[in-house]
N, C-alpha and C. Protein backbone atom coordinates (compact mmCIF):
# COMPACT_ATOMS: atom_id res chain seq x y z
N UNK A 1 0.84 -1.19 0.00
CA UNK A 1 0.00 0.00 0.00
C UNK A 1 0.89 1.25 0.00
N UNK A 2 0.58 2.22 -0.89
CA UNK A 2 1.14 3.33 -1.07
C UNK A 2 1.05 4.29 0.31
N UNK A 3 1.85 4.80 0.40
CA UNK A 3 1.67 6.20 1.87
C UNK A 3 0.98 7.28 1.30
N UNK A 4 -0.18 7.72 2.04
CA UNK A 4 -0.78 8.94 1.70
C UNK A 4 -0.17 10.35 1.77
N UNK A 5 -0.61 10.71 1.45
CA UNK A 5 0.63 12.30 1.21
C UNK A 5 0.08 13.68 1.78
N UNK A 6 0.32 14.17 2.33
CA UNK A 6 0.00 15.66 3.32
C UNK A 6 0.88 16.58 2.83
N UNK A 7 0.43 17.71 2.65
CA UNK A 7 1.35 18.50 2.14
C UNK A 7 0.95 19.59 3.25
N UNK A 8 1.76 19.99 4.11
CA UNK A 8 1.24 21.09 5.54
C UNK A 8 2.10 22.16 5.24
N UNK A 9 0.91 23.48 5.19
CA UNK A 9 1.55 24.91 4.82
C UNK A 9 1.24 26.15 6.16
N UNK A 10 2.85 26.46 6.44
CA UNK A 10 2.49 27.12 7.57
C UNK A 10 3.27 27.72 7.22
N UNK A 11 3.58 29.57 7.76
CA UNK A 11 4.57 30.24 7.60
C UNK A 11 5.77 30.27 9.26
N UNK A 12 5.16 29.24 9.78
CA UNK A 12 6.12 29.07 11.05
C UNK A 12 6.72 27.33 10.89
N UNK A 13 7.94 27.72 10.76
CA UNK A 13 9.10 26.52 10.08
C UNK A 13 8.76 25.38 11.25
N UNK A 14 8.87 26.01 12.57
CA UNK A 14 8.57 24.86 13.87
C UNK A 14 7.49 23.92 14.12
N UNK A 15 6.36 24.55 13.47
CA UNK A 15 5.29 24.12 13.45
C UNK A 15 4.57 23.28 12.09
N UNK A 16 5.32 23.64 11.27
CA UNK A 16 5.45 22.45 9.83
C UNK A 16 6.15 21.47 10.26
N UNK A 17 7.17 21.68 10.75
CA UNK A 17 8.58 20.79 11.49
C UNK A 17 7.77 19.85 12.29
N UNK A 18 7.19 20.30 13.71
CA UNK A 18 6.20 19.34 14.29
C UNK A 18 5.69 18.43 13.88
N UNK A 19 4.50 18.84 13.54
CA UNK A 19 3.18 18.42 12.29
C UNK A 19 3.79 17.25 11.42
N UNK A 20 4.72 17.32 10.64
CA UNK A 20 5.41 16.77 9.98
C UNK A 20 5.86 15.34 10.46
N UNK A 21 6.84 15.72 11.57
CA UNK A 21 7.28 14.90 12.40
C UNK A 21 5.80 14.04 12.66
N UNK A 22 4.99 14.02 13.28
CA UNK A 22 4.06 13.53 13.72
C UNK A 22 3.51 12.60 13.03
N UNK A 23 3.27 13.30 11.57
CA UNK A 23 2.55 12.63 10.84
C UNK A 23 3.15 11.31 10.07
N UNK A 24 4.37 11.79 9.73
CA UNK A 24 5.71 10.92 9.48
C UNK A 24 5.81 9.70 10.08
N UNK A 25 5.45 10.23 11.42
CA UNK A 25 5.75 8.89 12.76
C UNK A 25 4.33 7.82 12.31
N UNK A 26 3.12 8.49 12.00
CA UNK A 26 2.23 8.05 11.81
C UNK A 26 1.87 7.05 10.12
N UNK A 27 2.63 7.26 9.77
CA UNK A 27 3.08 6.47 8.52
C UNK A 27 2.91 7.06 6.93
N UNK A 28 2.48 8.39 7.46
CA UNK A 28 2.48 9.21 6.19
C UNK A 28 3.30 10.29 5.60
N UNK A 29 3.22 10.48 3.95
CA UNK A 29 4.70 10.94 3.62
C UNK A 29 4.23 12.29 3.51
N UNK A 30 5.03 13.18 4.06
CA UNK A 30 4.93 14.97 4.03
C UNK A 30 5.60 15.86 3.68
N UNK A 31 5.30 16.85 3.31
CA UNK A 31 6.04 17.98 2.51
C UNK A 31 5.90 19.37 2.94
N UNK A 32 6.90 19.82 3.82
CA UNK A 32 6.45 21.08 4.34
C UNK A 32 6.64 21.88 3.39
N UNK A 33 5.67 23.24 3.18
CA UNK A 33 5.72 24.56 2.84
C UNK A 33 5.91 25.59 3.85
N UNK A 34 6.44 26.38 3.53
CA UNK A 34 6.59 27.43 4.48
C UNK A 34 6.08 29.42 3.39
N UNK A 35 5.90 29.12 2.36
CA UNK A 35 5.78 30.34 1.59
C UNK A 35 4.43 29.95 1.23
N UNK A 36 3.73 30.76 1.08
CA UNK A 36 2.47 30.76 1.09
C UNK A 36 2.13 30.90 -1.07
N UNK A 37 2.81 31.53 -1.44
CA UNK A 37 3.42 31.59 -2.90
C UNK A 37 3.17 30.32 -3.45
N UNK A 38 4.01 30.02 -3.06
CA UNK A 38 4.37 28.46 -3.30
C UNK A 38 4.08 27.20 -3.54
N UNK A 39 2.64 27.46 -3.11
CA UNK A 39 1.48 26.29 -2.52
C UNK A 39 0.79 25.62 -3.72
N UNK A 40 0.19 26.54 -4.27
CA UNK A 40 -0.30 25.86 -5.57
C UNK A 40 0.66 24.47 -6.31
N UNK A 41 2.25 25.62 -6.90
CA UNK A 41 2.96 24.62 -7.50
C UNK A 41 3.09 23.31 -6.43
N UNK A 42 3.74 23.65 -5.57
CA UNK A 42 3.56 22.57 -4.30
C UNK A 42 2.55 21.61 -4.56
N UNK A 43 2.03 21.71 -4.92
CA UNK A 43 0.44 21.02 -4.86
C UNK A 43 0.37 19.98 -5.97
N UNK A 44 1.33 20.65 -7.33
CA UNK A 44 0.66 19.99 -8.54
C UNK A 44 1.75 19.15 -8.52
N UNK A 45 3.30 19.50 -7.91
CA UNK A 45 4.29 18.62 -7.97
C UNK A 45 3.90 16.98 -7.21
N UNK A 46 3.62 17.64 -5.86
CA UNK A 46 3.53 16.68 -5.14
C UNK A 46 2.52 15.74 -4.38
N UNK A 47 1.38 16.54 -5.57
CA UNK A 47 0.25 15.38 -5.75
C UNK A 47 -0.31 14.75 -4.12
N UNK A 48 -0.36 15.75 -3.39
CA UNK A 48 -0.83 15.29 -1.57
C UNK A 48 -2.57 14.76 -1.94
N UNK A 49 -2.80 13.79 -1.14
CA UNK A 49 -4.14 13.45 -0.57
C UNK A 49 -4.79 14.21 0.24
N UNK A 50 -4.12 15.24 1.22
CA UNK A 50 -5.01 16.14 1.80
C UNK A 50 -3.46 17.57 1.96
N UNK A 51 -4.35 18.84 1.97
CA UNK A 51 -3.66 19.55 2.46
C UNK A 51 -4.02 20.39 3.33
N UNK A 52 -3.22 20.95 4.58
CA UNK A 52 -3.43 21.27 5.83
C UNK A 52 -2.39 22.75 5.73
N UNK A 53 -3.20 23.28 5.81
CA UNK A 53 -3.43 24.68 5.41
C UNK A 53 -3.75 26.12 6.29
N UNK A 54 -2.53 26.66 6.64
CA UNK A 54 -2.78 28.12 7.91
C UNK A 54 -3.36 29.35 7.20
N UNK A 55 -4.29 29.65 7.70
CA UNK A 55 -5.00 30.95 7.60
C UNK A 55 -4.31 32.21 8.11
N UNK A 56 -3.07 32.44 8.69
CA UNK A 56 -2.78 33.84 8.63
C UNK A 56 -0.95 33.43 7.95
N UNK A 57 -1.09 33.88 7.32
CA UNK A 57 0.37 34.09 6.68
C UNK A 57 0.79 35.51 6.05
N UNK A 58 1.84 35.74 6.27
CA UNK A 58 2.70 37.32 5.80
C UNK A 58 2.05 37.66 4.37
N UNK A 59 2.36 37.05 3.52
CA UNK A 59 2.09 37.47 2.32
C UNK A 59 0.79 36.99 1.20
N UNK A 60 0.73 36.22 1.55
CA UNK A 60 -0.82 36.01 1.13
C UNK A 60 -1.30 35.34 2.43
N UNK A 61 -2.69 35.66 2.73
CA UNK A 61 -3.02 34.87 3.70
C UNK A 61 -3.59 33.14 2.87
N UNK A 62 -4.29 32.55 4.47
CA UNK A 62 -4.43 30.92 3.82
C UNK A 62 -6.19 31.10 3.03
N UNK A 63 -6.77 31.91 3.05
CA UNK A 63 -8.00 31.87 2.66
C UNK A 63 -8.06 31.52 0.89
N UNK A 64 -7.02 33.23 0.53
CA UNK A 64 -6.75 33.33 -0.64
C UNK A 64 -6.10 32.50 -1.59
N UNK A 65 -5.12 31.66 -0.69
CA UNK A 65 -4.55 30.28 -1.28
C UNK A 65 -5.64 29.33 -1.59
N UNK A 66 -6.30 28.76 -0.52
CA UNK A 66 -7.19 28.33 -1.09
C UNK A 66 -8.16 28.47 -2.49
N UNK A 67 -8.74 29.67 -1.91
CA UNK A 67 -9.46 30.06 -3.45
C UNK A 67 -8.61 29.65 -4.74
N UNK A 68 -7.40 30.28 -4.63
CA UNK A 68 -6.52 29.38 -5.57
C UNK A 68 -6.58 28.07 -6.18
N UNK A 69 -6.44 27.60 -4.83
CA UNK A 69 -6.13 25.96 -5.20
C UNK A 69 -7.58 25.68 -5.53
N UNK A 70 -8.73 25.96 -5.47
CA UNK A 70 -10.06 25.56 -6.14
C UNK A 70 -10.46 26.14 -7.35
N UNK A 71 -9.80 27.16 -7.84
CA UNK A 71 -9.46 27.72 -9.03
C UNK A 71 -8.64 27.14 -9.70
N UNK A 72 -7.79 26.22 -9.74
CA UNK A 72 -6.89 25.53 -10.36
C UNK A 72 -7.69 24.14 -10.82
N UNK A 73 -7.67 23.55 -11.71
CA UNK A 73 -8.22 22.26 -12.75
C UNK A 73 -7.07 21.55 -11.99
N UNK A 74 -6.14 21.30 -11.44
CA UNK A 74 -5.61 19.98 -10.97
C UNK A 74 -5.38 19.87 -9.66
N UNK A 75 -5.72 21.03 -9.10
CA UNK A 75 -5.71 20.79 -7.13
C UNK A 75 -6.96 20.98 -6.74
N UNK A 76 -7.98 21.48 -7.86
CA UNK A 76 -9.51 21.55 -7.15
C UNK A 76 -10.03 20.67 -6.37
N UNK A 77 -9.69 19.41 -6.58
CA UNK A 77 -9.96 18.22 -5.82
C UNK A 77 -9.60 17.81 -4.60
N UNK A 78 -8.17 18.26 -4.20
CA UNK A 78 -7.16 17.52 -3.05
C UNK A 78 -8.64 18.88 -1.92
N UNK A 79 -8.48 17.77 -0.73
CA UNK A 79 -9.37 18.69 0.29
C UNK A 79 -8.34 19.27 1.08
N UNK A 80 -8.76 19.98 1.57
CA UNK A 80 -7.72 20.90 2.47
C UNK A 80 -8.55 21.36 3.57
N UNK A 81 -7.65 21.38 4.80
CA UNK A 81 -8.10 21.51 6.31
C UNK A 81 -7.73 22.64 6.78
N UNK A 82 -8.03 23.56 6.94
CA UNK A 82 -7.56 24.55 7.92
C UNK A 82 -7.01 24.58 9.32
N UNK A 83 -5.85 24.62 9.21
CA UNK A 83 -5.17 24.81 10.85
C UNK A 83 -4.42 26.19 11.09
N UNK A 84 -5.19 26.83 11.77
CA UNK A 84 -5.18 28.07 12.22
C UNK A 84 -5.40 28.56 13.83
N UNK A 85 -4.70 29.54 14.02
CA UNK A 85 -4.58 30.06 15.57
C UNK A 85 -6.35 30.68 15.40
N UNK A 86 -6.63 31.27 13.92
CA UNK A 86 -7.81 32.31 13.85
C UNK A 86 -9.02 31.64 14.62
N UNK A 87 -9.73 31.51 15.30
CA UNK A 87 -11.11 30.97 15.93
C UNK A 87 -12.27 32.08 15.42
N UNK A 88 -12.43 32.77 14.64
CA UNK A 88 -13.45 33.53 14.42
C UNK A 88 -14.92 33.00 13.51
N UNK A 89 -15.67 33.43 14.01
CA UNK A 89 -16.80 32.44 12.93
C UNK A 89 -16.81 33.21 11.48
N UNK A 90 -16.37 34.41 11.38
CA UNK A 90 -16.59 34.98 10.05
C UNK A 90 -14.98 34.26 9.37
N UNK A 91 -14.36 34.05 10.14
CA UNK A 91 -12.96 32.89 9.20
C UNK A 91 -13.05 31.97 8.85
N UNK A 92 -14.12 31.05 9.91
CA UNK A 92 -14.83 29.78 9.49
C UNK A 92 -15.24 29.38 8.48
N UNK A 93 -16.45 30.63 7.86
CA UNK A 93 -17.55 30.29 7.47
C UNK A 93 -17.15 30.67 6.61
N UNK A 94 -15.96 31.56 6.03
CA UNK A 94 -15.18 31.76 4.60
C UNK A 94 -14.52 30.63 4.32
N UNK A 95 -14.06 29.89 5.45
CA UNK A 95 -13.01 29.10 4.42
C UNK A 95 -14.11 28.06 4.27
N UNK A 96 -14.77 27.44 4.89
CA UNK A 96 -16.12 26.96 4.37
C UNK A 96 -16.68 27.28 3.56
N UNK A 97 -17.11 28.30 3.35
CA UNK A 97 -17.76 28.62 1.91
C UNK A 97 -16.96 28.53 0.54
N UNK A 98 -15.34 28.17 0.97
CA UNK A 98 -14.46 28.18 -0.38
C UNK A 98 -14.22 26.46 -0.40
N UNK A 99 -15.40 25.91 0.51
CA UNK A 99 -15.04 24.48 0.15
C UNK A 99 -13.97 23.69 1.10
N UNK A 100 -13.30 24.47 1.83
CA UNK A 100 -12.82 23.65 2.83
C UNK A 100 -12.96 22.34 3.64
N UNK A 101 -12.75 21.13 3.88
CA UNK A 101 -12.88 20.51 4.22
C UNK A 101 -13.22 19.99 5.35
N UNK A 102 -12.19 20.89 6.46
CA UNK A 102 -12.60 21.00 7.65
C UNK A 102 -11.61 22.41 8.39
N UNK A 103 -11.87 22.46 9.52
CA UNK A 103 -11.73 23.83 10.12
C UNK A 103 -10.70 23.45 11.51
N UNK A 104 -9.77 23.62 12.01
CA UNK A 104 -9.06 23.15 13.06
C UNK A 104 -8.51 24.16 13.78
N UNK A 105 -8.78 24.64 14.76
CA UNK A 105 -8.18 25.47 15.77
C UNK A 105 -7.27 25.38 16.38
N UNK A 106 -6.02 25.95 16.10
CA UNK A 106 -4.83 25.81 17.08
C UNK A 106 -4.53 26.29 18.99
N UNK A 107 -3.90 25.77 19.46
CA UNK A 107 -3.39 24.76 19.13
C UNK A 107 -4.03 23.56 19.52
N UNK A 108 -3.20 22.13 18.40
CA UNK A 108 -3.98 21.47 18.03
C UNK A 108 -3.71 20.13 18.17
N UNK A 109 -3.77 18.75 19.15
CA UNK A 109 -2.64 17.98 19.54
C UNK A 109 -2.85 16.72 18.32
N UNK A 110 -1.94 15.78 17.76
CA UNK A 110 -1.63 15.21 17.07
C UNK A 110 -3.29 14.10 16.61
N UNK A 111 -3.55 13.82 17.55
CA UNK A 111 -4.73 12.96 17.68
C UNK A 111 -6.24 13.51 16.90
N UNK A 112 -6.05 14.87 17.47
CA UNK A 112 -7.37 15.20 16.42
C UNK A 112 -6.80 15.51 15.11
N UNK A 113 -5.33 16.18 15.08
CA UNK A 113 -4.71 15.96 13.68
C UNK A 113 -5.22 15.20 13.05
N UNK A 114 -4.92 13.27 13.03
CA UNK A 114 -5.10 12.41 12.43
C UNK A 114 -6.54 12.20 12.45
N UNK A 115 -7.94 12.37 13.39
CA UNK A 115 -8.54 12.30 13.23
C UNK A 115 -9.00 12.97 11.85
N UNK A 116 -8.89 14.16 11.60
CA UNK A 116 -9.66 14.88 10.55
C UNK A 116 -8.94 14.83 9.47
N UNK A 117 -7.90 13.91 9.46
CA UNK A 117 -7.48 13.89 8.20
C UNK A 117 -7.78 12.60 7.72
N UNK A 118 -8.08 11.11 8.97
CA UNK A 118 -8.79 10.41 8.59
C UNK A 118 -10.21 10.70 7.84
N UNK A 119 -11.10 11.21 8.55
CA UNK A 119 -12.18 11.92 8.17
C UNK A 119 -12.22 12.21 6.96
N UNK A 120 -11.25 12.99 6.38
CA UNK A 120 -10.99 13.60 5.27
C UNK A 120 -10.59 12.15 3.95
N UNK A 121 -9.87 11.50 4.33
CA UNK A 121 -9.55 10.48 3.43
C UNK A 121 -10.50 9.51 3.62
N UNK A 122 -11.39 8.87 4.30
CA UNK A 122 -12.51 8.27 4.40
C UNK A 122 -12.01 7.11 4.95
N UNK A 123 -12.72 5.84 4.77
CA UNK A 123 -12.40 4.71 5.70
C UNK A 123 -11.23 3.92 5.38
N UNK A 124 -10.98 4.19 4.05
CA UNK A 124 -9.56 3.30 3.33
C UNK A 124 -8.35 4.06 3.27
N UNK A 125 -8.23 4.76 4.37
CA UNK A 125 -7.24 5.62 4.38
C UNK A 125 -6.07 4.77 5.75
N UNK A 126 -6.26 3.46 5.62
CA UNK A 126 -5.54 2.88 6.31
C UNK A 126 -4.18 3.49 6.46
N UNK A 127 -2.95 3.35 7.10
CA UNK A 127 -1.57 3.62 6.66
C UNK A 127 -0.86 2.69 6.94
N UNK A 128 0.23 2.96 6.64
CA UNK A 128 1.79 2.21 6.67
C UNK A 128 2.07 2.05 7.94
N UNK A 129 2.01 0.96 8.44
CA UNK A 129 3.01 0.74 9.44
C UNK A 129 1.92 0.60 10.95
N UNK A 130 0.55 0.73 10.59
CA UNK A 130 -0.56 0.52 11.67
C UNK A 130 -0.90 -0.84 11.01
């Protein structure tokens, strides 16, 4: 069985670094971003099963990425989760309305991580090494 692929975009290196680590341990293969720029191509290279996605970043924020990536014919599909410090319902209900997958409030401990990304990949989202 192939390893599912996460591609986690944060503009804080420690916290991709984490995340990463975690998920890694958990048997899946990851690709940090740290430029918010970046994400799209990121996306089409490395072909992720879900992407996990911060809502406040320096230069573009995570909303507008999104819209992106659902504007794009080859990442419209991959779902993407929001993990963000933001808790506001008007942040919510935007990145929801752009199709978001799910909504995650930082901070955020490893367990509901995997939960919603199970969630997100559905029941055959078995992994490597469980």
């Amino acid at each position: 069985m192939q390893k599912r692929k996460i591609l986690v975009v944060d503009d804080k290196k420690d916290f991709t670094a984490m995340v990463a680590f975690n998920l890694i341990e958990h048997g899946y293969e990851v690709r940090q971003e740290n430029d918010a720029g970046n994400v799209v191509a990121a996306a089409i290279l490395f072909t992720p099963d879900v992407i996990m996605l911060d809502v406040m970043m320096p230069e573009i924020d995570g909303l507008t990425v999104l819209k992106r990536l659902k504007e794009n014919e080859i990442t419209k599909t991959i779902p993407v989760i929001m993990v963000t410090a933001v808790a506001s319902a008007s942040a919510r209900l935007q990145a929801l309305g752009l199709l978001c997958a799910d909504y995650v409030v930082k901070p955020v401990n490893t367990a509901v991580l995997l939960e919603k990304i199970e969630n997100v990949l559905g029941p055959d989202s078995e992994r490597i090494g469980n």
